[in-house]
C-alpha atoms as a PDB file:
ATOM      1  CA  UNK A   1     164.711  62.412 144.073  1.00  0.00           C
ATOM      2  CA  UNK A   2     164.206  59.605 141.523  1.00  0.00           C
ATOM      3  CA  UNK A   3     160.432  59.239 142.585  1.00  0.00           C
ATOM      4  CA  UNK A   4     159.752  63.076 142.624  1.00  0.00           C
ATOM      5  CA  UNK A   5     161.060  62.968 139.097  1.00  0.00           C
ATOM      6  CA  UNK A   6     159.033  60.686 137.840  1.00  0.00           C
ATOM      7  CA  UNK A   7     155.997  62.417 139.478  1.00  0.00           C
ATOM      8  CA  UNK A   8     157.152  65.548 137.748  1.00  0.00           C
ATOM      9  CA  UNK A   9     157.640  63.850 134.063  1.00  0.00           C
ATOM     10  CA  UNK A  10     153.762  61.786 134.717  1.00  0.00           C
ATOM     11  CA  UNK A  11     152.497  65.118 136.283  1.00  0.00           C
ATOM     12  CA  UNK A  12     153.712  66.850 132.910  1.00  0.00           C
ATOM     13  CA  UNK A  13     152.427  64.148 130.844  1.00  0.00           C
ATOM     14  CA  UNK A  14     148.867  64.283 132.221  1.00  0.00           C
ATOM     15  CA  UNK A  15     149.063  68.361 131.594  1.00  0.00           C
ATOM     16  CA  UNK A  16     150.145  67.943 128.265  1.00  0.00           C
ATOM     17  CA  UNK A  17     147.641  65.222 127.580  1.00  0.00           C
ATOM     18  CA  UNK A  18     144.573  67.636 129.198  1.00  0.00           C
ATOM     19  CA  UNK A  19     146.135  70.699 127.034  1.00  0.00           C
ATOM     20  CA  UNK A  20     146.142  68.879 123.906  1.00  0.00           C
ATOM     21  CA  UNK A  21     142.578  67.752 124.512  1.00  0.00           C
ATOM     22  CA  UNK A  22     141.481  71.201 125.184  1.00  0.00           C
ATOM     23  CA  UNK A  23     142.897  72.389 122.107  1.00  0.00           C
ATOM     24  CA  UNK A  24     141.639  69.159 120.300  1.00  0.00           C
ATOM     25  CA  UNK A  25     137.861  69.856 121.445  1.00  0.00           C
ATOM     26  CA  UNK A  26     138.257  73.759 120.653  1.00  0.00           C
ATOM     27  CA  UNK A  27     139.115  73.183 117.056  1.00  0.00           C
ATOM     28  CA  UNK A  28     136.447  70.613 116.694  1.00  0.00           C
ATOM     29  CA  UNK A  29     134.110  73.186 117.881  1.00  0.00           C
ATOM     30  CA  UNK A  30     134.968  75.959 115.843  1.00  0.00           C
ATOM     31  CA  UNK A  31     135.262  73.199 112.940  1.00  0.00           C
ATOM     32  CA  UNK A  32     131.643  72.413 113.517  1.00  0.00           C
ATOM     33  CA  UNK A  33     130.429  75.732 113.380  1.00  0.00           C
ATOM     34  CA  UNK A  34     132.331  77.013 110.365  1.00  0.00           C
ATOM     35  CA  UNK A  35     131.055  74.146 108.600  1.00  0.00           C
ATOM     36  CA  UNK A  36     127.594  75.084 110.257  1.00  0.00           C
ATOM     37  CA  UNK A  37     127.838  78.489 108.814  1.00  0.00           C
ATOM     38  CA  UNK A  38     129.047  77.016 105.526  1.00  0.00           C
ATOM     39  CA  UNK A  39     125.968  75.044 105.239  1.00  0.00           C
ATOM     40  CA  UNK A  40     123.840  78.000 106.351  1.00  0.00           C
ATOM     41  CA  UNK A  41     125.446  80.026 103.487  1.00  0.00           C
ATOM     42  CA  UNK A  42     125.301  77.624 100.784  1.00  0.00           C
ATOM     43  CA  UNK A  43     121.155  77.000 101.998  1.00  0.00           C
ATOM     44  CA  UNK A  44     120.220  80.395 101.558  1.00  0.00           C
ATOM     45  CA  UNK A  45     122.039  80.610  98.552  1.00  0.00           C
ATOM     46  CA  UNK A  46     119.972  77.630  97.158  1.00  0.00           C
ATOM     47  CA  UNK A  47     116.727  79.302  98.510  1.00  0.00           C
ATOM     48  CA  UNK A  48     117.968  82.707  96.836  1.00  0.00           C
ATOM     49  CA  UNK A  49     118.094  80.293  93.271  1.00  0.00           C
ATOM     50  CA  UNK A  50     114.997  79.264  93.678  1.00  0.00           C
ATOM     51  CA  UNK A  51     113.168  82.595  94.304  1.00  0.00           C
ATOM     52  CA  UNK A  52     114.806  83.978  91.438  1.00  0.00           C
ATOM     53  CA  UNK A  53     114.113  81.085  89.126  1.00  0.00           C
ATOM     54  CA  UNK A  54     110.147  81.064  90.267  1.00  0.00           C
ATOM     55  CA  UNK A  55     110.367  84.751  90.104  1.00  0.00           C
ATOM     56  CA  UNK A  56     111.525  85.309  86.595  1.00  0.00           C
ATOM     57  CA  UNK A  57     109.160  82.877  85.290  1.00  0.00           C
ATOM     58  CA  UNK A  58     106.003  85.140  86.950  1.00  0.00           C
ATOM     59  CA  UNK A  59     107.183  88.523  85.942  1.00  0.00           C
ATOM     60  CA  UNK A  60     108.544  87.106  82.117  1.00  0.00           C
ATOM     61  CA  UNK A  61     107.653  83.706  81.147  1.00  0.00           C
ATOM     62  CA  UNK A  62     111.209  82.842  81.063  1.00  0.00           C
ATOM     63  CA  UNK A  63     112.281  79.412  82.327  1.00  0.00           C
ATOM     64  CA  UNK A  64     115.887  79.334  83.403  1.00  0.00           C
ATOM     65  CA  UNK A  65     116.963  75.067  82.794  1.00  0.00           C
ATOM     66  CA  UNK A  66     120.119  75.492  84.867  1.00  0.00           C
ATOM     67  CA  UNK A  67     122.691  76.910  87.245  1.00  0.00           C
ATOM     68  CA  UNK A  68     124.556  78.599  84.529  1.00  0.00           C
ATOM     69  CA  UNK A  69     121.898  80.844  82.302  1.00  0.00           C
ATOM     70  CA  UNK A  70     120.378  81.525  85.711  1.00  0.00           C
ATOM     71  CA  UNK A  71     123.757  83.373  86.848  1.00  0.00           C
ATOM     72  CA  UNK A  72     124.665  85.048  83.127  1.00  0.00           C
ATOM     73  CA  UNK A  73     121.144  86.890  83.601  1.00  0.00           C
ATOM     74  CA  UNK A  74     120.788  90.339  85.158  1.00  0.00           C
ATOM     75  CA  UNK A  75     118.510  88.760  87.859  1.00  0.00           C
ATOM     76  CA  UNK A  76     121.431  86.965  89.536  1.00  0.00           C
ATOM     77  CA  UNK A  77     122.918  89.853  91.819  1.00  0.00           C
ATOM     78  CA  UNK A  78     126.538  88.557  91.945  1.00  0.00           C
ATOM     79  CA  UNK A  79     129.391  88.765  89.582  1.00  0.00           C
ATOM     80  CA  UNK A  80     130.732  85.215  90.437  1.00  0.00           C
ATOM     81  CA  UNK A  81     129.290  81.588  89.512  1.00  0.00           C
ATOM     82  CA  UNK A  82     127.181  79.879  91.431  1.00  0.00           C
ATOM     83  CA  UNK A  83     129.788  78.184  93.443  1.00  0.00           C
ATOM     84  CA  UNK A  84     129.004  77.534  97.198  1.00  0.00           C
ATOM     85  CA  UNK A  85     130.655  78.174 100.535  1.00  0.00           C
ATOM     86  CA  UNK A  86     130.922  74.493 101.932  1.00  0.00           C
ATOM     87  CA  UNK A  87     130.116  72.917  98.053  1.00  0.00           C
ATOM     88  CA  UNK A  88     131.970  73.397  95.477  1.00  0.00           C
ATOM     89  CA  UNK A  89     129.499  74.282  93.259  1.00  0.00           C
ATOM     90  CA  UNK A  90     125.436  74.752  93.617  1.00  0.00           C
ATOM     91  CA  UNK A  91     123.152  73.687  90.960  1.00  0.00           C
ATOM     92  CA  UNK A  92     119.896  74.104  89.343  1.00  0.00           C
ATOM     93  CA  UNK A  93     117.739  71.168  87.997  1.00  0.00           C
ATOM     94  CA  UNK A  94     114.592  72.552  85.922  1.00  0.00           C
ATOM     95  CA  UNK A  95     112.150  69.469  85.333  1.00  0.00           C
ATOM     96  CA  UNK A  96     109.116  69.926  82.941  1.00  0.00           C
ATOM     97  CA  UNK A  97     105.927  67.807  82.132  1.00  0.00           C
ATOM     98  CA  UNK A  98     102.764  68.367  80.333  1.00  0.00           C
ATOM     99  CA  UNK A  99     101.115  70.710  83.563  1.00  0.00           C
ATOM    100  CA  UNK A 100     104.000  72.146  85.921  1.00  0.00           C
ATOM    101  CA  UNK A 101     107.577  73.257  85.640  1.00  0.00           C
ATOM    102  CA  UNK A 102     109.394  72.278  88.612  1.00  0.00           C
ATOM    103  CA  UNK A 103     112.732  73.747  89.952  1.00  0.00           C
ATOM    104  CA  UNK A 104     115.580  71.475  92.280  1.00  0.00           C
ATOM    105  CA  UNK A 105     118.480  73.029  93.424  1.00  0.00           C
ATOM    106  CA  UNK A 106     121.717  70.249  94.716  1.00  0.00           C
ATOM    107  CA  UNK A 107     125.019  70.774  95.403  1.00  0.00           C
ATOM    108  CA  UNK A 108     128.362  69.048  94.088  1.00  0.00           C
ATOM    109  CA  UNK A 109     131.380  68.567  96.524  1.00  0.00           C
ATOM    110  CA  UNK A 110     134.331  66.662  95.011  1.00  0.00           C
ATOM    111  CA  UNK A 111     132.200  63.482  92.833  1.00  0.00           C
ATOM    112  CA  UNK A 112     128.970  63.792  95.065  1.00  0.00           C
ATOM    113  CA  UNK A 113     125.977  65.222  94.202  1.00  0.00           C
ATOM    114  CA  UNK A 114     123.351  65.696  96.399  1.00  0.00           C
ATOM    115  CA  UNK A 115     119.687  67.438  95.627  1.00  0.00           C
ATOM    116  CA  UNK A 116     117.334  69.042  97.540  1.00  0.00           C
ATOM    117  CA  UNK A 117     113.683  70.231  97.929  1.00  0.00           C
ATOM    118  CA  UNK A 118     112.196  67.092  95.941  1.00  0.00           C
ATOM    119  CA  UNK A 119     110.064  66.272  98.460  1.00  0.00           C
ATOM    120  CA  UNK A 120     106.247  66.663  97.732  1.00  0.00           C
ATOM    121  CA  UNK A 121     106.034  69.583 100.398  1.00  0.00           C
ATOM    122  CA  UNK A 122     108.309  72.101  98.272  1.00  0.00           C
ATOM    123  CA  UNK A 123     105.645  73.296  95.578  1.00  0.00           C
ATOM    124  CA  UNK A 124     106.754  76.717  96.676  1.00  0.00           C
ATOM    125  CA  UNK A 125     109.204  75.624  93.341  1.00  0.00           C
ATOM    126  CA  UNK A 126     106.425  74.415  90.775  1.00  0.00           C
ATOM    127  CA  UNK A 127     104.308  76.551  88.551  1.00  0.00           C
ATOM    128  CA  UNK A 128     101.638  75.671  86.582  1.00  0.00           C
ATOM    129  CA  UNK A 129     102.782  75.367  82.840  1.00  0.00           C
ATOM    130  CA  UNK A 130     101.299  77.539  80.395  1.00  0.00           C
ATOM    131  CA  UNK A 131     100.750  75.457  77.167  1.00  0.00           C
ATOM    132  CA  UNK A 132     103.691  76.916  74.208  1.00  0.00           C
ATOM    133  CA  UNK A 133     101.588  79.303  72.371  1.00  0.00           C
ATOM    134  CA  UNK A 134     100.030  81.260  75.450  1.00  0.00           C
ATOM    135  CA  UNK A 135     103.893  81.119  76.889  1.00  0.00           C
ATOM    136  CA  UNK A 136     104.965  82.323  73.551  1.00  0.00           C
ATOM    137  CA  UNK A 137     102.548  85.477  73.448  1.00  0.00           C
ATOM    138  CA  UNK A 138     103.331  86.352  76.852  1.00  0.00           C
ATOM    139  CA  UNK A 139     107.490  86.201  76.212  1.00  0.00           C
ATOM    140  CA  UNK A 140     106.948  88.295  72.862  1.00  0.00           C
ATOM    141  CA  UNK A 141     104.977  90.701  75.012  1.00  0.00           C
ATOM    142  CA  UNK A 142     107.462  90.923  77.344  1.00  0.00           C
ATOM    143  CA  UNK A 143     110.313  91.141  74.638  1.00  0.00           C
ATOM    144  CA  UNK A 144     108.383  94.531  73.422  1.00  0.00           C
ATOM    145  CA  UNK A 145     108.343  95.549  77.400  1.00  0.00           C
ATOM    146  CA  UNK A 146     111.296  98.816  76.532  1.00  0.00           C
ATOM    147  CA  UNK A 147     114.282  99.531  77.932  1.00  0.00           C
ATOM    148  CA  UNK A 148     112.283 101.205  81.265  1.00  0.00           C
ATOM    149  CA  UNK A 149     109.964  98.343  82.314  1.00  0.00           C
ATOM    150  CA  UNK A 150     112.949  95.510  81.278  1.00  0.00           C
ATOM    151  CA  UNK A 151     114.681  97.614  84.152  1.00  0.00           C
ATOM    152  CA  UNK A 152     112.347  97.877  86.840  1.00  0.00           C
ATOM    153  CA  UNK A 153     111.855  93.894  86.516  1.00  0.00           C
ATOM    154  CA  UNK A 154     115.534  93.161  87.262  1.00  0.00           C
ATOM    155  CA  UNK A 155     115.351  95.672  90.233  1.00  0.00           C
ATOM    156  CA  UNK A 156     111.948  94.344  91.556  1.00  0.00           C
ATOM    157  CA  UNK A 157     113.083  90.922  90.991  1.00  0.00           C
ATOM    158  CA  UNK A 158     116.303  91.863  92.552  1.00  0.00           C
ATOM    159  CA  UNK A 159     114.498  93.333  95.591  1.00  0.00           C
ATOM    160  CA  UNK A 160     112.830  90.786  96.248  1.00  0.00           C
ATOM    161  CA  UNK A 161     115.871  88.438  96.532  1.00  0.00           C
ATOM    162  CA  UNK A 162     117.352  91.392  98.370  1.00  0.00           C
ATOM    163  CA  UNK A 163     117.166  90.065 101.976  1.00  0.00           C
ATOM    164  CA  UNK A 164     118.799  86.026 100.943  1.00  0.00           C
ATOM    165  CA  UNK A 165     121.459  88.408  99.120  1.00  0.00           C
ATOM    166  CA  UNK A 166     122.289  89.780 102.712  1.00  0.00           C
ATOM    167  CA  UNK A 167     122.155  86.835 104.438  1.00  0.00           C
ATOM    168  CA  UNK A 168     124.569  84.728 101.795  1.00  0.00           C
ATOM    169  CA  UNK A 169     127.437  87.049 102.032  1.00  0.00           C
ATOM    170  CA  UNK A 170     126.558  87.702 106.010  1.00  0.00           C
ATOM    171  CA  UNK A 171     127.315  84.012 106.659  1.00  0.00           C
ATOM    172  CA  UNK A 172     129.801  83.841 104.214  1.00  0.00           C
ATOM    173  CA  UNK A 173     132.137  86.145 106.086  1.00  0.00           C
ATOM    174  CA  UNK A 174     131.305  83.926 109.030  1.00  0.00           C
ATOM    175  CA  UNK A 175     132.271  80.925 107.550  1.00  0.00           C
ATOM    176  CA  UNK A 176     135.991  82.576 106.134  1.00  0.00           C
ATOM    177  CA  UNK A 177     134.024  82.175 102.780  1.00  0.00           C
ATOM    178  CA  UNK A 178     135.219  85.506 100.516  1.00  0.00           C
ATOM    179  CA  UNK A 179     131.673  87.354 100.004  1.00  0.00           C
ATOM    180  CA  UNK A 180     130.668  87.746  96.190  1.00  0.00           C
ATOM    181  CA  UNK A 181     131.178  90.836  94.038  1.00  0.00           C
ATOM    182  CA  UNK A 182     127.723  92.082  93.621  1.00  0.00           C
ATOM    183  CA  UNK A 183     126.895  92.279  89.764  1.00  0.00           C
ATOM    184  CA  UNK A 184     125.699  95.794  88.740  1.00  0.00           C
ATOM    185  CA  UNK A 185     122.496  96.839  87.160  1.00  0.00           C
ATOM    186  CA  UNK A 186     122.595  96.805  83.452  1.00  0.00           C
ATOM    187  CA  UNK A 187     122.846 100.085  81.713  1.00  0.00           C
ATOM    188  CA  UNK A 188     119.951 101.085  79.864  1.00  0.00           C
ATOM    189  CA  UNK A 189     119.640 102.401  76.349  1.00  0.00           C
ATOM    190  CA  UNK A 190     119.225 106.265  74.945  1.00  0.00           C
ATOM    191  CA  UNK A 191     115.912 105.122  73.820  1.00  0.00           C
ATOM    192  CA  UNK A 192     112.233 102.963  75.197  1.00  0.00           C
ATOM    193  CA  UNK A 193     111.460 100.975  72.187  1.00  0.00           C
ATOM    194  CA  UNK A 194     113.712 100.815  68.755  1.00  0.00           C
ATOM    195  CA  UNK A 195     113.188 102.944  66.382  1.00  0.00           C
ATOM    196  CA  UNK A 196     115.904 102.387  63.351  1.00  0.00           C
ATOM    197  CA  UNK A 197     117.482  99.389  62.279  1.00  0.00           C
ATOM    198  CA  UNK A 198     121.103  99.786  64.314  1.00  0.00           C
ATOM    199  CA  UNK A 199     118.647 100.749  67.756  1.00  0.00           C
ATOM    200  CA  UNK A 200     116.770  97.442  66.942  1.00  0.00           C
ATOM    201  CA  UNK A 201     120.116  95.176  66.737  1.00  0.00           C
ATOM    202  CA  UNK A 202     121.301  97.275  70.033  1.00  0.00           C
ATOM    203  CA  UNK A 203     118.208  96.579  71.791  1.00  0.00           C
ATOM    204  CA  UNK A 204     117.887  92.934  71.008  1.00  0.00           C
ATOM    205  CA  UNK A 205     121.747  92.456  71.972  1.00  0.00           C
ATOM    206  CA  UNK A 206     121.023  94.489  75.272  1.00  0.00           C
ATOM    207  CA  UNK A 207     117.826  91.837  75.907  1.00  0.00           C
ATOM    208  CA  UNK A 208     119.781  88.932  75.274  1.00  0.00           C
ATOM    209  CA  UNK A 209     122.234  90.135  77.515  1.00  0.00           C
ATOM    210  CA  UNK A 210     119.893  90.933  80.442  1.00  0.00           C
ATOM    211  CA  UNK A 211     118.310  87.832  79.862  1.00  0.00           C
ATOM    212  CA  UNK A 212     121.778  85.915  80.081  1.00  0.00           C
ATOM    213  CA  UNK A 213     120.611  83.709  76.529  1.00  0.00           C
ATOM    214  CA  UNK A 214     121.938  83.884  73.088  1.00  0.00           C
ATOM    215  CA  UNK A 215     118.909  84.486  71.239  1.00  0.00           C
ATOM    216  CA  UNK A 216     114.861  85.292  72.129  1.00  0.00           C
ATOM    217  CA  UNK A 217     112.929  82.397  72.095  1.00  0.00           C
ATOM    218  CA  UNK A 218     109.165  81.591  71.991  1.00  0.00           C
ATOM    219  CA  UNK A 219     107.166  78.721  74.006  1.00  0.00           C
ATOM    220  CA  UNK A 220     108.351  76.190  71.561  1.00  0.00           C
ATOM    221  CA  UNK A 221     112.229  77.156  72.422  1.00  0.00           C
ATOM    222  CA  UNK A 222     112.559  78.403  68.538  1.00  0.00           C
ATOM    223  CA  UNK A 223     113.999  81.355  66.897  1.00  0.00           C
ATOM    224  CA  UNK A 224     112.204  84.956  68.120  1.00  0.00           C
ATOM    225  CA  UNK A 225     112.343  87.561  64.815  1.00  0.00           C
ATOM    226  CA  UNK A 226     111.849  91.605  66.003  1.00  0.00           C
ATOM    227  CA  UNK A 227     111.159  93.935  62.796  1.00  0.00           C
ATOM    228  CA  UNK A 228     110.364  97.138  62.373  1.00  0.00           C
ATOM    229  CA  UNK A 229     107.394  98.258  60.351  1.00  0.00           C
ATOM    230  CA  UNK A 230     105.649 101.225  59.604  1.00  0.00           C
ATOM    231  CA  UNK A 231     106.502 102.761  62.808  1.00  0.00           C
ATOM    232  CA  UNK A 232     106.113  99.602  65.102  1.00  0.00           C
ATOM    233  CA  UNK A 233     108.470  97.228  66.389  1.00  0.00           C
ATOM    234  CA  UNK A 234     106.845  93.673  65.582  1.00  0.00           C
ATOM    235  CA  UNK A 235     108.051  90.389  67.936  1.00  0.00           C
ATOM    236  CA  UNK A 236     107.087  87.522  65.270  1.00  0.00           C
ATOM    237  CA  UNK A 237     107.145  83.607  66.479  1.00  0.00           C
ATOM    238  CA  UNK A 238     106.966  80.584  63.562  1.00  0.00           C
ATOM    239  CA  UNK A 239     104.007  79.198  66.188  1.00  0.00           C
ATOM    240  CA  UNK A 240     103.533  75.287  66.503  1.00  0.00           C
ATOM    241  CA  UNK A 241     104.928  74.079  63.018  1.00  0.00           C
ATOM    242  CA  UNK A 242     107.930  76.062  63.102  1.00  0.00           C
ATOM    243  CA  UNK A 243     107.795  77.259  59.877  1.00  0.00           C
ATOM    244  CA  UNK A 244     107.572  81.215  59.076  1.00  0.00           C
ATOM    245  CA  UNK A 245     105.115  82.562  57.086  1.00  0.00           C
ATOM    246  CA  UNK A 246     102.295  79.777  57.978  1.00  0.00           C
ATOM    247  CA  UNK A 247      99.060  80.610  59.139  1.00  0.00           C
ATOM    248  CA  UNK A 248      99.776  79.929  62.693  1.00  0.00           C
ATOM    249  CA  UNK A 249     102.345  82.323  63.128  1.00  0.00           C
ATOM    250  CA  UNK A 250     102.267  84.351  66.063  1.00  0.00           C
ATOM    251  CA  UNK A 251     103.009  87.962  66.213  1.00  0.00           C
ATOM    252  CA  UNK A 252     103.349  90.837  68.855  1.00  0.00           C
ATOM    253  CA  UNK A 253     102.890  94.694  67.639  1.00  0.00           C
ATOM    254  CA  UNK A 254     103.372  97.695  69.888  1.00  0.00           C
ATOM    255  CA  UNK A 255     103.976 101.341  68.554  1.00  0.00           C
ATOM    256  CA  UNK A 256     107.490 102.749  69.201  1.00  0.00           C
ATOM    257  CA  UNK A 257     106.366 105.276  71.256  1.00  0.00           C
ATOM    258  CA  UNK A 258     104.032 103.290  72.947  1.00  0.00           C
ATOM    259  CA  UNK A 259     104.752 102.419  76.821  1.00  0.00           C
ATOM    260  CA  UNK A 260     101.466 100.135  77.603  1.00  0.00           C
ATOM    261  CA  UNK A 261     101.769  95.989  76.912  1.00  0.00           C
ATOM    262  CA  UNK A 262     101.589  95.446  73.615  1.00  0.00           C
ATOM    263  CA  UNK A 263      98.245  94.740  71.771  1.00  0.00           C
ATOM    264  CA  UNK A 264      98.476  91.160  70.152  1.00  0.00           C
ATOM    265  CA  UNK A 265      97.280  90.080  66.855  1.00  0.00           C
ATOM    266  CA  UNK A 266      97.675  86.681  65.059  1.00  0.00           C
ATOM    267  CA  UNK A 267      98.487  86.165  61.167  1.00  0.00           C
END
């Protein structure tokens, strides 16, 4: 009886021991792959950063420095902050010399920070640099754009993110991340182009805010001015010195009514 005991109580033990390493090897395994999907997530959430940071520079001239003007623009298509599934938070490094503007993305878990795509093989992310006055008469052209073609950039910019979108909040649900709130399209203004003095204010505070910046800014980062005059809206930069009313003052002048690009003139 003793000895059939004690095979019982060892015969138990081994059980036990075989069930707990079943159990121990199943939650490994679906450890590993949430953390797989996590990853996945959080990489095509990088990869949808970077197609929206190269893409706004094409279509505007805009260069987005960081993580957090990138996600206060219309562009970005969710609500939230660019925090990631298995990171804490993603980030966006924008590094510029005297011929490219380069974009890193990197991600920040607890204190570590780790960056990605700086490898010479990702010039998917670089552009060539346009020197500060071209880049300033292309933004002030694109400031005097009108309500309808400022909106069809954020949807074809949005479109073309469209896809990485899907797949972020696809693995995201996977991974027991919760999915993002997508971020609405902007509403757009009674009017194209301003008109009066109160549609001008409105329609600069409705660029800034699609924009996600505080102010309009030429290639130099400085101060953009929009006036009306004489039935024109007029984008006006203070050019290389900095100082308005100097010869090298750059200015962009496009009839209210008009919907074409803007002809430029300089002053």
């Amino acid at each position: 009886m003793r000895r059939r005991a004690a095979r019982f109580r060892w015969g138990s033990l081994i059980w036990i021991v075989i069930f707990g390493l079943i159990v121990i090897i199943i939650y490994s395994t679906r450890r590993d792959e949430q953390m797989r999907l996590q990853r996945l997530a959080d990489g095509f959430h990088k990869r949808l950063i970077l197609e929206l940071a190269t893409a706004t520079y094409d279509s505007t001239g805009i260069i987005y420095q960081n993580e957090v003007l990138l996600s206060k623009s219309a562009f970005y298509p969710f609500r939230d902050p660019l925090r990631g599934c298995y990171a804490d938070v993603l980030l966006l490094r924008t590094e510029i010399d005297k011929l490219q503007v380069r974009w890193y993305t990197g991600s920040k878990r607890g204190r570590y920070i780790s960056w990605s795509n700086r490898q010479p093989a990702a010039s998917a992310w670089s552009r060539d640099l346009l020197d500060p006055e071209k880049r300033t008469l292309r933004l002030l052209q694109a400031y005097l754009w009108g309500v309808p073609q400022w909106m069809k950039t954020v949807q074809t910019v949005r479109d073309k993110v469209g896809k990485l979108s899907k797949y972020v909040q696809g693995f995201r649900r996977q991974a027991g991340c919760e999915p993002f709130v997508e971020k609405p399209l902007p509403s757009p203004l009674s009017f194209e182009l301003p008109r009066t003095p109160s549609e001008l204010t409105s329609y600069e505070k409705w660029l800034c805010e699609i924009l996600g910046i505080a102010y309009l800014s030429d290639g130099w980062g400085r101060l953009v001015r929009l006036h009306l005059k004489n039935g024109q809206v007029e984008a006006v930069s203070s050019g290389a010195d900095g100082v308005w009313g100097t010869t090298d003052d750059i200015a962009v002048v496009v009839k209210t009514a008009a919907t074409k690009i803007p002809v430029e003139k300089r002053r």
